[in-house]
C-alpha atoms as a PDB file:
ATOM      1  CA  UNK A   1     -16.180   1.003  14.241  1.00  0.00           C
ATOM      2  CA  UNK A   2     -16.659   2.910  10.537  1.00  0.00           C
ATOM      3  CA  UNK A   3     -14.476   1.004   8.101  1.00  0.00           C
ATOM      4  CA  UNK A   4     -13.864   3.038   4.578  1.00  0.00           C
ATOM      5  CA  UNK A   5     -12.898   1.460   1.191  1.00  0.00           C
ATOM      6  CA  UNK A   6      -9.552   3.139  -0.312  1.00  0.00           C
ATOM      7  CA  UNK A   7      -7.610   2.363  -2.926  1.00  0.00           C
ATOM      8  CA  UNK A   8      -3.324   2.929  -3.051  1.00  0.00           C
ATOM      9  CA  UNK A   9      -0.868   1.898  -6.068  1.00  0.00           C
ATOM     10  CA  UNK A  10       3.283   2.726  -5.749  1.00  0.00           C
ATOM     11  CA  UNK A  11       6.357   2.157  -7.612  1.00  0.00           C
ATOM     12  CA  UNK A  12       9.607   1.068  -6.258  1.00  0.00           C
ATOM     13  CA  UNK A  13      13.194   1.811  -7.158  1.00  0.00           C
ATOM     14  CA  UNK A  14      16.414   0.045  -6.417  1.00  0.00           C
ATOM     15  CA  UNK A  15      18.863   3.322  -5.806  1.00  0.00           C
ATOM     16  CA  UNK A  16      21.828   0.967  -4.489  1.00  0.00           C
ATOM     17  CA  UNK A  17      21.231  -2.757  -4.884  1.00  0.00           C
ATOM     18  CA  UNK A  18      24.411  -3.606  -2.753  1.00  0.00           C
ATOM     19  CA  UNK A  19      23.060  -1.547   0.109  1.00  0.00           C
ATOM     20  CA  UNK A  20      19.321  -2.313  -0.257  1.00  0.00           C
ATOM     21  CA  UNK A  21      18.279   1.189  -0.386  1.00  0.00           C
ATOM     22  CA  UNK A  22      15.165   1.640  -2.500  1.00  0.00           C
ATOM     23  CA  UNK A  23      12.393   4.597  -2.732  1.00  0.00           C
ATOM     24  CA  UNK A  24       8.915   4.101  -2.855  1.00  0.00           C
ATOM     25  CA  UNK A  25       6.370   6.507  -4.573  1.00  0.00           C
ATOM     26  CA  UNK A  26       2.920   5.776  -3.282  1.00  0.00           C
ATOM     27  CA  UNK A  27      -0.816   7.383  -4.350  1.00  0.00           C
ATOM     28  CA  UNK A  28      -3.262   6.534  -2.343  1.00  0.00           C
ATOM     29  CA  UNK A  29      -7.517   7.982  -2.930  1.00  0.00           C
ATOM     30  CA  UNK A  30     -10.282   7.212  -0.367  1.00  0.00           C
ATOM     31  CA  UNK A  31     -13.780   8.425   0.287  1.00  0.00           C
ATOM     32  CA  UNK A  32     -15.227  11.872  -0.515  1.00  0.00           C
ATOM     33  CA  UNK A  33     -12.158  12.543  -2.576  1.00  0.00           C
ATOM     34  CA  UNK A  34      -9.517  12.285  -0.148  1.00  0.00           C
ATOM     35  CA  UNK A  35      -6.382  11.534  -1.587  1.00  0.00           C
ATOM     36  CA  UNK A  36      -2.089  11.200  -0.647  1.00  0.00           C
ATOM     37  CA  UNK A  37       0.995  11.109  -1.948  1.00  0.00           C
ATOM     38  CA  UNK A  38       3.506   9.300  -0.556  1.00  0.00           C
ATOM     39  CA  UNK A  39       7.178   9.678  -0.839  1.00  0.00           C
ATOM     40  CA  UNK A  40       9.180   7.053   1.478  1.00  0.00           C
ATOM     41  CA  UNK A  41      13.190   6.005   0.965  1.00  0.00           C
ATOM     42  CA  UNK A  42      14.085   3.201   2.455  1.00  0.00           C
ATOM     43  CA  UNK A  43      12.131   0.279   5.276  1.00  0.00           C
ATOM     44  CA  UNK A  44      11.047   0.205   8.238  1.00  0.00           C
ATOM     45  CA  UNK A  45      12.722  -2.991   9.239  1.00  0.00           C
END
């Protein structure tokens, strides 16, 4: 098994406290310059 370091940071935003609803801006870089964005709104549980 090949294991790779990466590194990720993100930002969260409370859109509607009452309803829990929050968006989460994620940037995450790993090796050989391999890199995401990530948009997300909301939990997965």
């Amino acid at each position: 098994m090949n294991r790779y370091l990466s590194y990720s940071s993100g930002i969260q935003y409370v859109v509607k406290p009452k309803e829990k609803m929050v968006v989460n801006l994620e940037y995450a870089q790993g090796k050989s310059y391999n890199y995401g964005v990530y948009l997300r709104f909301g939990y997965g549980f």
